[in-house]
Structure formats: C-alpha cells, structure tokens
PDB file of N, CA and C in Angstrom:
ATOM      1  N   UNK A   1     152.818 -78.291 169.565  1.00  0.00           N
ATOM      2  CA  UNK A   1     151.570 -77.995 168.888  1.00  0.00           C
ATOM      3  C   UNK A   1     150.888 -76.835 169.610  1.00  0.00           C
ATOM      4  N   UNK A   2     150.592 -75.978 168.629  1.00  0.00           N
ATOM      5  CA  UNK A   2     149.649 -74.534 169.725  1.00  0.00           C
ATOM      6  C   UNK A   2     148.483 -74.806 169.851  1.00  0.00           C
ATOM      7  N   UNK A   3     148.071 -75.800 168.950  1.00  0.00           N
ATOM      8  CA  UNK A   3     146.760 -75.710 168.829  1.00  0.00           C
ATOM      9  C   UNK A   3     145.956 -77.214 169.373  1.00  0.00           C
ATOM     10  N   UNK A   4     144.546 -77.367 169.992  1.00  0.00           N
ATOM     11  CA  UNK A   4     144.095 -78.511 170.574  1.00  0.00           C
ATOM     12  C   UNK A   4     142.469 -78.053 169.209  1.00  0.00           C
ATOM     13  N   UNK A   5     141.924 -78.770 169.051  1.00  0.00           N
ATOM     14  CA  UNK A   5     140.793 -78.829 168.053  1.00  0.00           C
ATOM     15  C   UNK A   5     139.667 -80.301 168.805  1.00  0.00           C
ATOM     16  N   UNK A   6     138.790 -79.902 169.483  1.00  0.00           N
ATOM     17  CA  UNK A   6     137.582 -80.845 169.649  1.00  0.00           C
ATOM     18  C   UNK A   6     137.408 -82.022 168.769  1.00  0.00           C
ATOM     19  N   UNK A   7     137.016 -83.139 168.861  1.00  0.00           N
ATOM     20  CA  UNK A   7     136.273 -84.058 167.918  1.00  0.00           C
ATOM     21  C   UNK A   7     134.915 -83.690 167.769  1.00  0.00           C
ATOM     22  N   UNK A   8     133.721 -82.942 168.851  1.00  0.00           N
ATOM     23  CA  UNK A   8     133.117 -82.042 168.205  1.00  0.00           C
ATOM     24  C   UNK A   8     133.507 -80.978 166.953  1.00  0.00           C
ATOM     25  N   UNK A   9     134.416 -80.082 167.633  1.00  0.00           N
ATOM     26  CA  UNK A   9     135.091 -79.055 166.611  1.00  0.00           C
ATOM     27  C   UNK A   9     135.185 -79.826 165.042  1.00  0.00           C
ATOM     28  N   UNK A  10     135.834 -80.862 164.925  1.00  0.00           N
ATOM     29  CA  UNK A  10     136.789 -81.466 164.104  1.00  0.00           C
ATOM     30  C   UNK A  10     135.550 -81.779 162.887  1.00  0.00           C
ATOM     31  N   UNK A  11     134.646 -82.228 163.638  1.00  0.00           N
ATOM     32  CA  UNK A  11     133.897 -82.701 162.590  1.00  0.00           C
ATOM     33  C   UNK A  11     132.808 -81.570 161.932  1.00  0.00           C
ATOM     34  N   UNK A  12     132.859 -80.663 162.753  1.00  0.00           N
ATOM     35  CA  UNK A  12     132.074 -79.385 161.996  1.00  0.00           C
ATOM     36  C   UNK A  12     133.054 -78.990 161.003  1.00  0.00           C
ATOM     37  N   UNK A  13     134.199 -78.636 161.500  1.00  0.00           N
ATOM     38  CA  UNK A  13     135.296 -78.294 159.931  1.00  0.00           C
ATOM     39  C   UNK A  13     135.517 -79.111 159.024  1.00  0.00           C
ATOM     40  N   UNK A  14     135.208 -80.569 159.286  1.00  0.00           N
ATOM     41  CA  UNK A  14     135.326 -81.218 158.172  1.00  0.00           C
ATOM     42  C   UNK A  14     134.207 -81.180 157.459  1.00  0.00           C
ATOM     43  N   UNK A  15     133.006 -81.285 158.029  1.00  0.00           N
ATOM     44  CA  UNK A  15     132.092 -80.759 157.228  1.00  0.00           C
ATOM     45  C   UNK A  15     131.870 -79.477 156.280  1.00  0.00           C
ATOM     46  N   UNK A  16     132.383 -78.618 157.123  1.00  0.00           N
ATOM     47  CA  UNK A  16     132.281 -77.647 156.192  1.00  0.00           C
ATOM     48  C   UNK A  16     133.133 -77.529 155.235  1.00  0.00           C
ATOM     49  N   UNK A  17     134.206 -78.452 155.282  1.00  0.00           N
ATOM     50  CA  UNK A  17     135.376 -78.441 154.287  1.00  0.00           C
ATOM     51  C   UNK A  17     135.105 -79.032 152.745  1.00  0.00           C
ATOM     52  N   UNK A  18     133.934 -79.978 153.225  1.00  0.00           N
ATOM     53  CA  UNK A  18     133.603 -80.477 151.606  1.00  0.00           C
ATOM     54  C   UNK A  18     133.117 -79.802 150.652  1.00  0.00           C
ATOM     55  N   UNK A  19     133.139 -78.434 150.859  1.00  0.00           N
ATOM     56  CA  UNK A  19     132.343 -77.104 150.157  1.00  0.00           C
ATOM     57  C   UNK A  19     134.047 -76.960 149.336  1.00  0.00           C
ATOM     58  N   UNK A  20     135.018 -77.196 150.010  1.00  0.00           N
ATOM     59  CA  UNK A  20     136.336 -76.266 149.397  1.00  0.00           C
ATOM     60  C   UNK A  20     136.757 -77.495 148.645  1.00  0.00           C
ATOM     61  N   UNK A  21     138.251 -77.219 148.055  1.00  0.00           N
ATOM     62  CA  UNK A  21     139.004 -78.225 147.207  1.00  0.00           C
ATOM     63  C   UNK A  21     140.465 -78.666 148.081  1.00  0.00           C
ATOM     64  N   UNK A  22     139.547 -79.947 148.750  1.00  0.00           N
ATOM     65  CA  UNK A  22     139.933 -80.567 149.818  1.00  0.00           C
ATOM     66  C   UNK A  22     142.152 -81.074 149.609  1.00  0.00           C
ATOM     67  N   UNK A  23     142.221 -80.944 148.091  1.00  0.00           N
ATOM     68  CA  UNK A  23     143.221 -81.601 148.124  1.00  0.00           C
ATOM     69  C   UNK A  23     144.431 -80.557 148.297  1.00  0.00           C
ATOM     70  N   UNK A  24     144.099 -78.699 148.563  1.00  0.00           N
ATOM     71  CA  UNK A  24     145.054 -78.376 148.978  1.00  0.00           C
ATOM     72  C   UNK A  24     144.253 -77.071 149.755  1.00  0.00           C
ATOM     73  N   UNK A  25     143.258 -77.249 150.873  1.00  0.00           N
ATOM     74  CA  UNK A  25     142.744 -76.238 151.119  1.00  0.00           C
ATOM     75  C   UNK A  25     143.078 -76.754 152.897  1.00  0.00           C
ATOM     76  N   UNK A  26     143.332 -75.818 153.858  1.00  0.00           N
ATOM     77  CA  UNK A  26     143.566 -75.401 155.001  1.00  0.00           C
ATOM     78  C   UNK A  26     142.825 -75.313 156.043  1.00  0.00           C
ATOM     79  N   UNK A  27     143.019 -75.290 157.066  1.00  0.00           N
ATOM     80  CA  UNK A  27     142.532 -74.480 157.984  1.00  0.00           C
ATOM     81  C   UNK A  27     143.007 -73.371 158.546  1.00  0.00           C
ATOM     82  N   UNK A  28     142.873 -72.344 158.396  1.00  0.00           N
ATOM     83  CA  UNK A  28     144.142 -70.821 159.216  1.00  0.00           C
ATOM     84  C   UNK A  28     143.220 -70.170 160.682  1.00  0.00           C
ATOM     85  N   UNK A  29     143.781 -70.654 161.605  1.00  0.00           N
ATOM     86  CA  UNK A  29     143.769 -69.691 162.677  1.00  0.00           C
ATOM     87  C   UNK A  29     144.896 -68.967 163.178  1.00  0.00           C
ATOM     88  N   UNK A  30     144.448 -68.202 163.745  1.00  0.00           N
ATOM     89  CA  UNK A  30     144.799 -66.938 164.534  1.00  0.00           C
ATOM     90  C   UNK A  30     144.922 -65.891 164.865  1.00  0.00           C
ATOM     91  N   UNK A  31     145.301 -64.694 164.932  1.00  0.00           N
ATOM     92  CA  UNK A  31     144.954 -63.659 165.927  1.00  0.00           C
ATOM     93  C   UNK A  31     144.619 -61.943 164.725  1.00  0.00           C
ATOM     94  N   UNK A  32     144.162 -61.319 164.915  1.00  0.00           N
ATOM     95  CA  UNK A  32     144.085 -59.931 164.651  1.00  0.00           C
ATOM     96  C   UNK A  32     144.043 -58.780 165.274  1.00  0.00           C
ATOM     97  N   UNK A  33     144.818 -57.744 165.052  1.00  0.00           N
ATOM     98  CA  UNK A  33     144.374 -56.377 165.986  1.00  0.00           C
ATOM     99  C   UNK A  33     142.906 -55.996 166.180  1.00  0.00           C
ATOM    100  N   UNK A  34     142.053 -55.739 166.771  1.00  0.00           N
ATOM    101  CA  UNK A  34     140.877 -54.667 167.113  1.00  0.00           C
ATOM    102  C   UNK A  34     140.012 -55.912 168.075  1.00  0.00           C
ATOM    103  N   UNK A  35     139.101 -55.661 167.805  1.00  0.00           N
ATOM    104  CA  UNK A  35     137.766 -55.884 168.799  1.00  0.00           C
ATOM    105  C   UNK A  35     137.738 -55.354 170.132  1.00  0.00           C
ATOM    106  N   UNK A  36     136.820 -55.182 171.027  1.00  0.00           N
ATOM    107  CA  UNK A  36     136.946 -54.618 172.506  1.00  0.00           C
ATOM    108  C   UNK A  36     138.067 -54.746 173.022  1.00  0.00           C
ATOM    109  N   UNK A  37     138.460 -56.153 173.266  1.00  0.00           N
ATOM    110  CA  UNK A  37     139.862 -55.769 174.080  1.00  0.00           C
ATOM    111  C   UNK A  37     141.502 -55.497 172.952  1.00  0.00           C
ATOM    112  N   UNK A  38     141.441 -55.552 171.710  1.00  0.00           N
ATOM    113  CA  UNK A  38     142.550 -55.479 171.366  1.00  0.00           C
ATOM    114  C   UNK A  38     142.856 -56.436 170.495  1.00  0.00           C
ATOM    115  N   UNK A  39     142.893 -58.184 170.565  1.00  0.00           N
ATOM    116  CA  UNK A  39     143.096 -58.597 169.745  1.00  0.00           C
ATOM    117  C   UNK A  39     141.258 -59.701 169.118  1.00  0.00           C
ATOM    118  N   UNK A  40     141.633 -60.074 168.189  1.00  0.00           N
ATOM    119  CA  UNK A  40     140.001 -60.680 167.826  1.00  0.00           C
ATOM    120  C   UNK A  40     140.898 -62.310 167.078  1.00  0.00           C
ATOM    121  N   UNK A  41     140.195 -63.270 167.162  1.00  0.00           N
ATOM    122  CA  UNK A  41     140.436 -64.369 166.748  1.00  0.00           C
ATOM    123  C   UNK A  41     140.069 -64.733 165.510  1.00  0.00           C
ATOM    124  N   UNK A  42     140.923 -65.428 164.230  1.00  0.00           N
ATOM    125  CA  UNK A  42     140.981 -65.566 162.942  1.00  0.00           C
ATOM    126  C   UNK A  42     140.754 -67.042 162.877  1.00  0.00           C
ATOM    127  N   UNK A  43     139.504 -67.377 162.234  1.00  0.00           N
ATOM    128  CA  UNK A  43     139.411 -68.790 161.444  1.00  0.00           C
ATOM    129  C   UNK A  43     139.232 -68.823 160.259  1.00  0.00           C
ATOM    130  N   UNK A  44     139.226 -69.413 159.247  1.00  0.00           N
ATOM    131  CA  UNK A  44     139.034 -70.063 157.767  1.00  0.00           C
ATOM    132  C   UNK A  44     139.453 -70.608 157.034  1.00  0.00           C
ATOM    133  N   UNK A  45     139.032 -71.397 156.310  1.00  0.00           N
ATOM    134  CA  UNK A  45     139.893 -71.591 155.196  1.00  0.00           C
ATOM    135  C   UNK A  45     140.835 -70.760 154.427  1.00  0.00           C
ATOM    136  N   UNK A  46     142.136 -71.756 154.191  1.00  0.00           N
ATOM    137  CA  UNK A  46     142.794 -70.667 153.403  1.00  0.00           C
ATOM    138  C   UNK A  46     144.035 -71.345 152.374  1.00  0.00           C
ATOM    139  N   UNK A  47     143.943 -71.108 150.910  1.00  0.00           N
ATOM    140  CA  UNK A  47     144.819 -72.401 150.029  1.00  0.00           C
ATOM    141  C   UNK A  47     146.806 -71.610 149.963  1.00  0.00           C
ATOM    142  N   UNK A  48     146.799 -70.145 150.438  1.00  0.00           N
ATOM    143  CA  UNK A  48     148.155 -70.072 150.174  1.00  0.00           C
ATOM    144  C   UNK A  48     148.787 -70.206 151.640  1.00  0.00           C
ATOM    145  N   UNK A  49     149.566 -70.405 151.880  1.00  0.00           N
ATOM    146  CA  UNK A  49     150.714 -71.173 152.437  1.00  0.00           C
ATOM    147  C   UNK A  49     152.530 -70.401 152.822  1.00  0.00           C
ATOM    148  N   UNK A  50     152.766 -69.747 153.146  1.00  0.00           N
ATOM    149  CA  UNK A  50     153.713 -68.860 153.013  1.00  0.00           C
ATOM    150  C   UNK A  50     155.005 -69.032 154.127  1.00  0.00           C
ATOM    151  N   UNK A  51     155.884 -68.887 154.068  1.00  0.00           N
ATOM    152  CA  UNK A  51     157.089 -69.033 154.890  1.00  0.00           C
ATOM    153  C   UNK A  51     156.968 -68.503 156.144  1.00  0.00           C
ATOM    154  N   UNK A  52     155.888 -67.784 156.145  1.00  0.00           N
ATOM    155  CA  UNK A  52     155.906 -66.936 157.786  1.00  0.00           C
ATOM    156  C   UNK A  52     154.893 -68.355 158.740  1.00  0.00           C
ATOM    157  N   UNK A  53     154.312 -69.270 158.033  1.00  0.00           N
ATOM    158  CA  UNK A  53     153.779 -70.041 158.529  1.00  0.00           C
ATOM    159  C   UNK A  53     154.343 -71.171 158.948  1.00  0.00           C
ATOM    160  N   UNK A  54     153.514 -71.462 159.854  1.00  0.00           N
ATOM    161  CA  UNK A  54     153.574 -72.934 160.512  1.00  0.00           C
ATOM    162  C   UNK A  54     152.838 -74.023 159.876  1.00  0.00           C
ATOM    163  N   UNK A  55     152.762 -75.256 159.938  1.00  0.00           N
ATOM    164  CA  UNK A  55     151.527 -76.018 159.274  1.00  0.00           C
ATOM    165  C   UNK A  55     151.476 -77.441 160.463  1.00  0.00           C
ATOM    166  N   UNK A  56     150.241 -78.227 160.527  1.00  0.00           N
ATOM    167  CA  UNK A  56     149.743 -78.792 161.441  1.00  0.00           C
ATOM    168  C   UNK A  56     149.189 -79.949 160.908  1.00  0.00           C
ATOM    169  N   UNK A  57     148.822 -80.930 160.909  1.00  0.00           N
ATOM    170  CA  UNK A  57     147.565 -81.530 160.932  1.00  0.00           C
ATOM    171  C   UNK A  57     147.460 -82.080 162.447  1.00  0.00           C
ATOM    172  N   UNK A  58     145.592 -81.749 162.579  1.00  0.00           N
ATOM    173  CA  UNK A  58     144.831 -82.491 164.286  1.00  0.00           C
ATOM    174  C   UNK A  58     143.754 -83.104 163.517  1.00  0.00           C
ATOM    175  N   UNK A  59     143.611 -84.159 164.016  1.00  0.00           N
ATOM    176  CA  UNK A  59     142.559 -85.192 163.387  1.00  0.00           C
ATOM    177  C   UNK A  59     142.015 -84.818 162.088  1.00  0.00           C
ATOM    178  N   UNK A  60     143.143 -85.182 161.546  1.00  0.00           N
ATOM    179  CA  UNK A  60     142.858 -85.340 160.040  1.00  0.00           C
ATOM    180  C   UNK A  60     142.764 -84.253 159.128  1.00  0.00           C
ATOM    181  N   UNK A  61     142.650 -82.588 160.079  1.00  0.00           N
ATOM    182  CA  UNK A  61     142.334 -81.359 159.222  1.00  0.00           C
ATOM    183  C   UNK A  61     143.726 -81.061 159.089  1.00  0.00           C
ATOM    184  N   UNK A  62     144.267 -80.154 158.005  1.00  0.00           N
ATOM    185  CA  UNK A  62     145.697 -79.793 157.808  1.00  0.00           C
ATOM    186  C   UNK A  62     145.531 -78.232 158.540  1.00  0.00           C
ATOM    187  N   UNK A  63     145.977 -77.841 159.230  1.00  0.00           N
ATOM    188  CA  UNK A  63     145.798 -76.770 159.777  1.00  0.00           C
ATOM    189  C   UNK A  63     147.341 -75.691 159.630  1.00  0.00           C
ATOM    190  N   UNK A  64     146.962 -74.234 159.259  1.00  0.00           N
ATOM    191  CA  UNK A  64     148.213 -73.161 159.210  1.00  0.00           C
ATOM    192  C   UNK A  64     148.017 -72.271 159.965  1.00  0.00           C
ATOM    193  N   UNK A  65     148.968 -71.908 160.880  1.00  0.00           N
ATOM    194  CA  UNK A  65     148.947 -70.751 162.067  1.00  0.00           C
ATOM    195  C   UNK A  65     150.134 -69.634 161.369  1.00  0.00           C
ATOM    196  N   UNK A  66     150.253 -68.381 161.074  1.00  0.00           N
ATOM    197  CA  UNK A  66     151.178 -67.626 161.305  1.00  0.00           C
ATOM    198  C   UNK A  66     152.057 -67.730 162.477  1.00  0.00           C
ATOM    199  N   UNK A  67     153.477 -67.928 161.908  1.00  0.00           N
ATOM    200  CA  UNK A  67     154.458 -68.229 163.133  1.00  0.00           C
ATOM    201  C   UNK A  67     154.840 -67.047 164.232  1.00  0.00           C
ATOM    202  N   UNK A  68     154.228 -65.529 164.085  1.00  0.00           N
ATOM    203  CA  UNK A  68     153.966 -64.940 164.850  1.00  0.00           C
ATOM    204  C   UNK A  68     152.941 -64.849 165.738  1.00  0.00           C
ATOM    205  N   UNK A  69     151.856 -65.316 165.121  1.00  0.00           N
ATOM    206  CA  UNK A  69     150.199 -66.062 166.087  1.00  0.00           C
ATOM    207  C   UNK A  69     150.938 -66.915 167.389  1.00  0.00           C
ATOM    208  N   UNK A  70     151.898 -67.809 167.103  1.00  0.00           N
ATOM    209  CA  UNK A  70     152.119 -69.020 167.715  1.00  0.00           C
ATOM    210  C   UNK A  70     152.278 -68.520 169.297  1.00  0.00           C
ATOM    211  N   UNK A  71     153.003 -67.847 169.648  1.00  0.00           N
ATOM    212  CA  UNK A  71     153.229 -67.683 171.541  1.00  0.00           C
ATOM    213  C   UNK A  71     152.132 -66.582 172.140  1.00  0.00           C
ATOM    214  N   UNK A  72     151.172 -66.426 171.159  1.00  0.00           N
ATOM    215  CA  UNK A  72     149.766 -66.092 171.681  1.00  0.00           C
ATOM    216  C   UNK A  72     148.684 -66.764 171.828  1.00  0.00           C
ATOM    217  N   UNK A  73     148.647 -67.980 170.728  1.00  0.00           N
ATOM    218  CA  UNK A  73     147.709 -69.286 171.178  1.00  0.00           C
ATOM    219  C   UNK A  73     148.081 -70.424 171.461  1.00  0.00           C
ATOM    220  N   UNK A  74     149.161 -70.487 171.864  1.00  0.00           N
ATOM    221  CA  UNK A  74     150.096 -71.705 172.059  1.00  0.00           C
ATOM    222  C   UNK A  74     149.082 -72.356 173.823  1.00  0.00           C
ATOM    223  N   UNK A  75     148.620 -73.133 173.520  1.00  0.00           N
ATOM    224  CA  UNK A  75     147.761 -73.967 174.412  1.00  0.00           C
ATOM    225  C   UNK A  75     146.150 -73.747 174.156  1.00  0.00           C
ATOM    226  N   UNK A  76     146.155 -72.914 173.095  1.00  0.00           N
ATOM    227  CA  UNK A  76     144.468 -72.671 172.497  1.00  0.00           C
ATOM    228  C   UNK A  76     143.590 -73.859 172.265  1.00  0.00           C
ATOM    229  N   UNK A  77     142.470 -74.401 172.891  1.00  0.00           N
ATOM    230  CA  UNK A  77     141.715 -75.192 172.995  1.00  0.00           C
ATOM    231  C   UNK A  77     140.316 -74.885 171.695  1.00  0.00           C
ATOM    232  N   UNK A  78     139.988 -75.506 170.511  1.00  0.00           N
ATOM    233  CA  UNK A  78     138.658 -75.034 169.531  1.00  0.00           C
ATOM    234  C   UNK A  78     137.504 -75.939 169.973  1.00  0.00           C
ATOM    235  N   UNK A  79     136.628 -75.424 170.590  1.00  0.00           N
ATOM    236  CA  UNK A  79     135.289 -76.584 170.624  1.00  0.00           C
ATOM    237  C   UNK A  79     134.253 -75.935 169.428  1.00  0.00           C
ATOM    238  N   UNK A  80     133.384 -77.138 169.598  1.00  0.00           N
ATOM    239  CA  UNK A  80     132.289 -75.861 168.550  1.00  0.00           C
ATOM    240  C   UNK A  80     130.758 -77.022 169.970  1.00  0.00           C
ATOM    241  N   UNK A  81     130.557 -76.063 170.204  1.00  0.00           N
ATOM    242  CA  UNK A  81     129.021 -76.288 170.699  1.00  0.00           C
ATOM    243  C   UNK A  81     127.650 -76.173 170.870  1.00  0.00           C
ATOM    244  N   UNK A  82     126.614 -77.152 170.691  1.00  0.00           N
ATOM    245  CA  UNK A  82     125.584 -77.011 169.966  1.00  0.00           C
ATOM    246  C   UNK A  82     124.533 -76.732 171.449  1.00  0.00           C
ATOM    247  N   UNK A  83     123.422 -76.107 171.159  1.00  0.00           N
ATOM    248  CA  UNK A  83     122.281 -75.641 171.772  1.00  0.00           C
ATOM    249  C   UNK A  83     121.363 -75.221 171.127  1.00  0.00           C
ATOM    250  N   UNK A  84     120.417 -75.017 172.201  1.00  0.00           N
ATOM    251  CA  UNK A  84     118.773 -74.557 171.156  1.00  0.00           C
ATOM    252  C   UNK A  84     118.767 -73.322 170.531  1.00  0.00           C
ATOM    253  N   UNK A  85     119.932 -72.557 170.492  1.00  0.00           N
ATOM    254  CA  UNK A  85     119.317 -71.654 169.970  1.00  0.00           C
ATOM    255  C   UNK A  85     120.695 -71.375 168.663  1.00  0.00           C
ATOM    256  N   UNK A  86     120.841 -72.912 168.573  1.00  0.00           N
ATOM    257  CA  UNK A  86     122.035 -73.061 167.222  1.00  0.00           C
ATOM    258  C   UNK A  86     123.379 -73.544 168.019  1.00  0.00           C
ATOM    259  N   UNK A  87     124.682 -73.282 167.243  1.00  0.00           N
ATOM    260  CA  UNK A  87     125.992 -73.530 167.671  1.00  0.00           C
ATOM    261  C   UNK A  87     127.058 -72.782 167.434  1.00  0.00           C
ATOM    262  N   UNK A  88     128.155 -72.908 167.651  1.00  0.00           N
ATOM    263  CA  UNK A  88     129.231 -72.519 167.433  1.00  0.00           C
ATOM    264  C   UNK A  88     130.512 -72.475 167.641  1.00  0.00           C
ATOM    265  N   UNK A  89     131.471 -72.193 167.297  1.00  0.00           N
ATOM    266  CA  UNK A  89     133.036 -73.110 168.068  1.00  0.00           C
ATOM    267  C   UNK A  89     133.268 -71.827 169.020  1.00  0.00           C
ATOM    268  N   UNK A  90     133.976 -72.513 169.970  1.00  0.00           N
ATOM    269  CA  UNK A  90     134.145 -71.526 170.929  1.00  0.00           C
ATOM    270  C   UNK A  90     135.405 -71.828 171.416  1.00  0.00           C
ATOM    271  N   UNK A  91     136.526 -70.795 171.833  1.00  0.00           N
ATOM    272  CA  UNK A  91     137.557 -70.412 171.788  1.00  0.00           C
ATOM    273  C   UNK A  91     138.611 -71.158 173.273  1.00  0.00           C
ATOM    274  N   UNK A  92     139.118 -71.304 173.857  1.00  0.00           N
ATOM    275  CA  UNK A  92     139.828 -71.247 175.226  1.00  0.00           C
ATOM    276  C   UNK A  92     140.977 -71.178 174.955  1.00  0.00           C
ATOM    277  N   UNK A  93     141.827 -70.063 175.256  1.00  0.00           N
ATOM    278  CA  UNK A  93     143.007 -69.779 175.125  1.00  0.00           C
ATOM    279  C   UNK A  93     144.218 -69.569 176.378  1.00  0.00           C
ATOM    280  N   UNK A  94     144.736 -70.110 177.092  1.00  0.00           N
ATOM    281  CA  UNK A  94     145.147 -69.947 178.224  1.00  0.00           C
ATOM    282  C   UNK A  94     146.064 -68.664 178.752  1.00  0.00           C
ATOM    283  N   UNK A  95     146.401 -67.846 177.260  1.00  0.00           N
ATOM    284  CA  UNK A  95     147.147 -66.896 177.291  1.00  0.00           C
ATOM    285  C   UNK A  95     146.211 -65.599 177.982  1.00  0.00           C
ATOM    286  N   UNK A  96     144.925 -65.637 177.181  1.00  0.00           N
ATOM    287  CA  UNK A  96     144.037 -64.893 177.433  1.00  0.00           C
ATOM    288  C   UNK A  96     144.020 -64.190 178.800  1.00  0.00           C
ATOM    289  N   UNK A  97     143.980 -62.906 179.280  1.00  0.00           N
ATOM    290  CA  UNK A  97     144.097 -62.257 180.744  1.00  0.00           C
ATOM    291  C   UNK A  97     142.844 -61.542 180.967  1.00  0.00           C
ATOM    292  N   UNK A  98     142.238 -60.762 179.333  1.00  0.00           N
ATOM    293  CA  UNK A  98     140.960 -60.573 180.072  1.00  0.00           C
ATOM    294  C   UNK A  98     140.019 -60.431 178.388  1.00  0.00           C
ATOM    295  N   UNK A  99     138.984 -60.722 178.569  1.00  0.00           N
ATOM    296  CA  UNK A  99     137.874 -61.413 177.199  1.00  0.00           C
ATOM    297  C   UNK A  99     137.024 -60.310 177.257  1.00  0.00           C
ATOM    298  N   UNK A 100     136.591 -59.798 176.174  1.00  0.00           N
ATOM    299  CA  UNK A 100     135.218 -59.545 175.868  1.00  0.00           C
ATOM    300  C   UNK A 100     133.888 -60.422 176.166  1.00  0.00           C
ATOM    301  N   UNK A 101     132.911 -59.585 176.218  1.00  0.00           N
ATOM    302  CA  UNK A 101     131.787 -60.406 176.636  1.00  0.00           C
ATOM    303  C   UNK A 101     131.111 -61.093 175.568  1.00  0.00           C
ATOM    304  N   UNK A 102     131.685 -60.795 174.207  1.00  0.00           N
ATOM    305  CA  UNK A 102     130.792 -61.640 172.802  1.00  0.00           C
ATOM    306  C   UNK A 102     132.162 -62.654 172.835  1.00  0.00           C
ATOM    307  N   UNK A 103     133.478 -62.966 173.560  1.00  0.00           N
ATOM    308  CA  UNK A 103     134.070 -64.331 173.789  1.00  0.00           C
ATOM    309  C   UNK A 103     134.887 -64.627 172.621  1.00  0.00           C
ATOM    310  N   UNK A 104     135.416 -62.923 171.362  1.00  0.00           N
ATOM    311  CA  UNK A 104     136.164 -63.411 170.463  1.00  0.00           C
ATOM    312  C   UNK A 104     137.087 -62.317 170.389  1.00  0.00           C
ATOM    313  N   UNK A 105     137.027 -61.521 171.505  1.00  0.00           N
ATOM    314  CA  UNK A 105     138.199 -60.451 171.602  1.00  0.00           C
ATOM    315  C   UNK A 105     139.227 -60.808 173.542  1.00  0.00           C
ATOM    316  N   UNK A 106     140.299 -60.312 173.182  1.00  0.00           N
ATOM    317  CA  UNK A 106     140.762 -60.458 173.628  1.00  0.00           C
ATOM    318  C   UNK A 106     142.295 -59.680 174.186  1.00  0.00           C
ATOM    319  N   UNK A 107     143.184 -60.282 175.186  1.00  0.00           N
ATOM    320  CA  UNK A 107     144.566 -59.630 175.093  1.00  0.00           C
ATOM    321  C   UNK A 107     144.914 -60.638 176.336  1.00  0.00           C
ATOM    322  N   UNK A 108     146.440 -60.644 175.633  1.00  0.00           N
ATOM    323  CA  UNK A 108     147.243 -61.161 176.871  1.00  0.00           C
ATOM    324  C   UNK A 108     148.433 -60.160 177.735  1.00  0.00           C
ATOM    325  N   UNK A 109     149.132 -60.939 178.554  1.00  0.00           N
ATOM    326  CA  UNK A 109     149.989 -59.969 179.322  1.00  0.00           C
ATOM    327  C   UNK A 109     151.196 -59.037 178.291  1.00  0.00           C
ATOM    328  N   UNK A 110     151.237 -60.034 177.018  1.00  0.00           N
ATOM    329  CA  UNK A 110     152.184 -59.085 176.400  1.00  0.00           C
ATOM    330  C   UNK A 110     152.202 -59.195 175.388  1.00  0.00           C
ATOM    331  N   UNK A 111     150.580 -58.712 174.675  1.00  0.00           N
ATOM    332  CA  UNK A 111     150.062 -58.542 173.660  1.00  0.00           C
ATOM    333  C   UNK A 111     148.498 -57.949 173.341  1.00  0.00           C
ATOM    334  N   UNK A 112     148.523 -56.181 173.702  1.00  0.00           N
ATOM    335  CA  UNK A 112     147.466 -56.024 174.124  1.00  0.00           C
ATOM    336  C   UNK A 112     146.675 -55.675 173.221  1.00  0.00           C
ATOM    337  N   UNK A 113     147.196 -55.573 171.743  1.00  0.00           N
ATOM    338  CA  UNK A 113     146.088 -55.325 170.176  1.00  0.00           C
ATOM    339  C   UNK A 113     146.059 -53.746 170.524  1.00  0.00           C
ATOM    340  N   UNK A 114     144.957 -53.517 169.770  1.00  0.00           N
ATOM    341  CA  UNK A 114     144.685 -52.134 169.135  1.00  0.00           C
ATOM    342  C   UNK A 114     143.218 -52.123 169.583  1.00  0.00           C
ATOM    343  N   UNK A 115     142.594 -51.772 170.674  1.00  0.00           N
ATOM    344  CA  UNK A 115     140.720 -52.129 171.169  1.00  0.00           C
ATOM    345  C   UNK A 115     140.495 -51.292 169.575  1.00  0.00           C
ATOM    346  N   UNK A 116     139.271 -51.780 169.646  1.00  0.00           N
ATOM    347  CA  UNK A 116     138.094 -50.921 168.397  1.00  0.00           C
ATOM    348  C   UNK A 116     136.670 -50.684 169.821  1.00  0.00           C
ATOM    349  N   UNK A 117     136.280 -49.582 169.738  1.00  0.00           N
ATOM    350  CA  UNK A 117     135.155 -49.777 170.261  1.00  0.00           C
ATOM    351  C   UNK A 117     133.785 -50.591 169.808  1.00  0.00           C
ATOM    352  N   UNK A 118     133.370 -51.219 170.749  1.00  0.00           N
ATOM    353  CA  UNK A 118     132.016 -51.874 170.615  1.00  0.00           C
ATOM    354  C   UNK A 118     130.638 -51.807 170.854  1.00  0.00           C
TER     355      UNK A 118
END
C-alpha cells in the first residue's frame, strides 16, 4: 500500500464525498510537475479509472494512484488538521528530500519535477 490516510483525514473525505455519486466516485492522489521545488501534490475526486492505475480502498474510501505516482509516495502519510484559523490535510511523504515552505511542493532524490517559480 503507498498510501496511509488519517481517521481524521478519512472522515473529512468522506464527508466531502457525499457531494459526489458515491457508487462509483474515487479518491485520486498523486504527484505533478511544477511548484517551487519541482513536483506539487494531486488530490480529488475522480470517476475514470484507467489501466495506468492502481486502486485501493483505506477505511472505507476507494482510493486511485497512477502506477507511475507509486515509488514517489510509497510510504505517504494524509492527515487533515484543524486549528483556529481553519484546517487542512497535510501531506508526509518519506520520499520527500527537500519541501517548499507552503508544504505542497516538493522533490525527491530521483525525481526532481520541473520548479515553477513562486
């Protein structure tokens, strides 16, 4: 499994999931070229499904990773955490070597993206 998902986390996506059409809708993470360091992190819903993918379920959400995503978040941790000044899920990826300071860009040792300036 690449992926670890909070029971915090878990229950914000399920919440937000009752907006979609639960009986064939997703969860898709993983990775994109740009942001400061190179690569930027992909969440959302998503209903197509394709051979390049992987598929998952973690507590109860059905989750799809691109099977090229996989040996870049393979030990990726999703929390989502709340404070006064709101919340949000927040990322831990063990691959990760060095982060941006907004905590959704990134690169590892042998995968360094495309930076975009910020």
């Amino acid at each position: 499994m690449a992926l670890t998902i909070t029971d915090n986390a878990s229950l914000q996506i399920k919440e937000m999931m009752q907006d979609e059409d639960q009986a064939t809708v997703h969860l898709r993470f993983g990775v994109k070229g740009g942001g400061c360091s190179g690569l930027s992190y992909s969440m959302g819903f998503d209903y197509d499904i394709t051979d390049k993918d992987e598929t998952y379920e973690l507590n109860g959400i059905p989750i799809v990773v691109n099977k090229e995503d996989i040996p870049i978040i393979k030990g990726t941790k999703i929390d989502f955490k709340q404070n006064m000044m709101g919340g949000g899920f927040t990322i831990d990826n063990p691959n990760a070597i060095v982060s941006c300071g907004c905590g959704t860009s990134f690169k590892t040792a042998t995968n360094t993206g495309t930076p975009e300036n910020c």
